[in-house]
Protein backbone atom coordinates (compact mmCIF):
# COMPACT_ATOMS: atom_id res chain seq x y z
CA UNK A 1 0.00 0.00 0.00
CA UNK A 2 0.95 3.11 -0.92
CA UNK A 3 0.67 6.37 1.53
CA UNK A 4 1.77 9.91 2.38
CA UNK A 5 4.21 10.47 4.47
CA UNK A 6 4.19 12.88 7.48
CA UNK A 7 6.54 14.10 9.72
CA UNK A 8 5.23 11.69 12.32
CA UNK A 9 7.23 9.34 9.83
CA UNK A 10 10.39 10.99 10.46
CA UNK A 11 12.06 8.60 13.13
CA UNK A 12 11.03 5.76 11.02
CA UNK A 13 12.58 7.27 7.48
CA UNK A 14 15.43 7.94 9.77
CA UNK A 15 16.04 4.31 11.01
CA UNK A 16 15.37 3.20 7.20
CA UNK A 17 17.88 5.88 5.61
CA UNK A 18 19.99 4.50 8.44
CA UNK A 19 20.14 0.95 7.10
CA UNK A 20 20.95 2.12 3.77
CA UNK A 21 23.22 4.92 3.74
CA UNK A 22 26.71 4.72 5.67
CA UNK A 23 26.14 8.94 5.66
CA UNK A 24 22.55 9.13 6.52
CA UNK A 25 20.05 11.94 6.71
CA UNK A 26 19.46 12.87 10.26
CA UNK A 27 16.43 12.73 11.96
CA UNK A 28 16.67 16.67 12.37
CA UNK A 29 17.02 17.18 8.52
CA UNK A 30 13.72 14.65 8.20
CA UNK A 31 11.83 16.68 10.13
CA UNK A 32 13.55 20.06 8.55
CA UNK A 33 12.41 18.68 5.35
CA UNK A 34 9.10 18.63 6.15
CA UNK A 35 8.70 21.70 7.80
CA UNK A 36 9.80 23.08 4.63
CA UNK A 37 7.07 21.74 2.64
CA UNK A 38 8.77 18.53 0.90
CA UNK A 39 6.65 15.72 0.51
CA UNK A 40 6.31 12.02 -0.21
CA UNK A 41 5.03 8.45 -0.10
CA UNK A 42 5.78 5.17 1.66
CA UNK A 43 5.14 2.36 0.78
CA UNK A 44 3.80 -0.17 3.44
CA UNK A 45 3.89 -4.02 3.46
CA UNK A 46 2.05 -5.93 6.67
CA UNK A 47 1.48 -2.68 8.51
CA UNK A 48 5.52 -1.66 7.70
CA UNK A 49 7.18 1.01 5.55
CA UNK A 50 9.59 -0.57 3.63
CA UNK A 51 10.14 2.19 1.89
CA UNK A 52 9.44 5.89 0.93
CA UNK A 53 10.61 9.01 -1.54
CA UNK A 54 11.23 12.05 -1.01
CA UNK A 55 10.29 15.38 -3.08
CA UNK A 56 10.81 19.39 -3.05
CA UNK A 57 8.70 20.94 -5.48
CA UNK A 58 9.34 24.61 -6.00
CA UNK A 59 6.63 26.42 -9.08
CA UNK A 60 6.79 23.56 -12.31
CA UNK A 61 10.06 21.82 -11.15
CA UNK A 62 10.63 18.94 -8.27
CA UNK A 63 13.66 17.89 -6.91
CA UNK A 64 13.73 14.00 -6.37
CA UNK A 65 15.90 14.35 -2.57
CA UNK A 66 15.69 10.91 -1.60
CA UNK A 67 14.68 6.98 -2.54
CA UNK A 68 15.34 4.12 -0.08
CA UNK A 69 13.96 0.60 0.29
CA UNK A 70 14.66 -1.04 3.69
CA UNK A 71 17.48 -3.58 2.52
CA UNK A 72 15.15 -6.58 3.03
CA UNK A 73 12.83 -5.64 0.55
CA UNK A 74 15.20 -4.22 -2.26
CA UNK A 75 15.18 -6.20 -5.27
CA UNK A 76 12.00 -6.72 -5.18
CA UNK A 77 10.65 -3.64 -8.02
CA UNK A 78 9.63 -1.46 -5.10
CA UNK A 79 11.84 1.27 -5.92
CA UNK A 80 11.09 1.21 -9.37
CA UNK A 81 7.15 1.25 -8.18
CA UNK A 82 7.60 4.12 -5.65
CA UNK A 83 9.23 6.68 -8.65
CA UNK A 84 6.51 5.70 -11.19
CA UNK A 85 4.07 6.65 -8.98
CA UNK A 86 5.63 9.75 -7.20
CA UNK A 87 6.14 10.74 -10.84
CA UNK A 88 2.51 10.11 -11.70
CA UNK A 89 1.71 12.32 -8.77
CA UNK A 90 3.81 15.19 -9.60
CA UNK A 91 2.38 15.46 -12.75
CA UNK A 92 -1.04 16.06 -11.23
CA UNK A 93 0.34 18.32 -8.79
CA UNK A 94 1.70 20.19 -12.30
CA UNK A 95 5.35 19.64 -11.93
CA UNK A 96 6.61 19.49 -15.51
CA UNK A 97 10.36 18.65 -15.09
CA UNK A 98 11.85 16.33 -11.88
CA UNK A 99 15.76 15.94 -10.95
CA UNK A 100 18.04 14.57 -8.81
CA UNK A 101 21.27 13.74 -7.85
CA UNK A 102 22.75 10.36 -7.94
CA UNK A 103 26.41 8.75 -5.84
CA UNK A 104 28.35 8.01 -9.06
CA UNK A 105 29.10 4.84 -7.53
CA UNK A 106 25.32 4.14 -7.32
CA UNK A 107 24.52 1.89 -10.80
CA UNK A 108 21.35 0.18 -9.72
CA UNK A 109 20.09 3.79 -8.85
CA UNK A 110 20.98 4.88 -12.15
CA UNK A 111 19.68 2.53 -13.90
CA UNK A 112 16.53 2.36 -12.69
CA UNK A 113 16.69 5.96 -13.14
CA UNK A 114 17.96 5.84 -17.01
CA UNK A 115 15.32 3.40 -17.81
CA UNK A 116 12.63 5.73 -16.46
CA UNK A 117 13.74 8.19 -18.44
CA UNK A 118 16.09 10.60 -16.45
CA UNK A 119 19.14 11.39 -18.56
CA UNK A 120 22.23 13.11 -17.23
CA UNK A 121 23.04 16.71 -17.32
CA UNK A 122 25.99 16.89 -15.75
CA UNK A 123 28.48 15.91 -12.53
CA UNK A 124 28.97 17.68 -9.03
CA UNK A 125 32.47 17.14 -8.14
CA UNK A 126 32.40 16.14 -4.45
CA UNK A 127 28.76 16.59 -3.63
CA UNK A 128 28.36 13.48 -1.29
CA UNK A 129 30.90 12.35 1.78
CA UNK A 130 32.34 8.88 0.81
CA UNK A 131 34.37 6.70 3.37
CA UNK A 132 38.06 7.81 1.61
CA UNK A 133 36.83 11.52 1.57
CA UNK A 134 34.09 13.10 -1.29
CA UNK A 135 32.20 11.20 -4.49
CA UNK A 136 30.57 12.74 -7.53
CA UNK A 137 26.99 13.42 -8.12
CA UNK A 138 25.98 12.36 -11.49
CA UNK A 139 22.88 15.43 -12.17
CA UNK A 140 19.94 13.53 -14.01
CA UNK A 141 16.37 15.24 -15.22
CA UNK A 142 13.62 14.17 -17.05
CA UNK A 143 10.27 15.40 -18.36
CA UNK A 144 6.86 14.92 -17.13
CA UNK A 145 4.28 14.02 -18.37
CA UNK A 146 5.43 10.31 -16.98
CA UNK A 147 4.26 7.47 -19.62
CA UNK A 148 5.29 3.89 -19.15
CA UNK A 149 6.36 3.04 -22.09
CA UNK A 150 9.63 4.95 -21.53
């Protein structure tokens, strides 16, 4: 099941972002994010979120901040599922473009993102903290509307 997220969510986005990421959001910057207005979905399985995303929409144009499946669940197409539908849902919200930021080092993220139809636009030199210091961001867009087929 699919469901907004609220900032009652927060500790649990934090302990899933936790799991995932060895430089993790912190559960200040979950609730920051909602106080500023970002928004998103989670996706529940037996009464559990295994998942949500993460979106700042500012006029026509929404930044994708964050993706994570809990790391018993990945694999599974529930990442992929997530973006379709936050995509779906920023189009009716009338968001016309969506981008992100991508670890370089992240090719299952990028994939699923290429085969959704983000393309690249560019790098950030030593946008994220990495274990032996800083790692690029590869910069990735795409147009709504979202159609399957892509």
């Amino acid at each position: 099941m699919l469901r907004e997220l609220t900032v009652t969510d927060a500790p649990t986005l934090f302990a899933i972002e936790s799991l995932h990421n060895p430089f993790p959001w912190s559960l200040r910057q979950f609730h920051d994010s909602f106080a500023m207005g970002d928004f998103g979905w989670g996706l529940e399985r037996a009464n559990l979120l295994i998942g949500f995303i993460l979106f700042s929409q500012v006029l026509d144009e929404t930044t994708l901040l964050n993706l994570v499946i809990h790391p018993q669940w990945r694999r599974r197409g529930f990442a992929r599922q997530l973006l379709i539908q936050g995509l779906r849902q920023l189009e009716q919200a009338g968001a016309v473009r969506c981008l992100l930021e991508v670890r370089v080092s992240n090719f299952n993220a990028i994939e699923l993102y290429s085969l959704l139809g983000f393309e690249v636009d560019g790098k950030r030199r030593d946008y994220y903290p990495a274990a032996n210091g800083r790692e690029d961001a590869l910069l990735m867009s795409r147009f709504l509307p979202f159609r399957e087929e892509v």
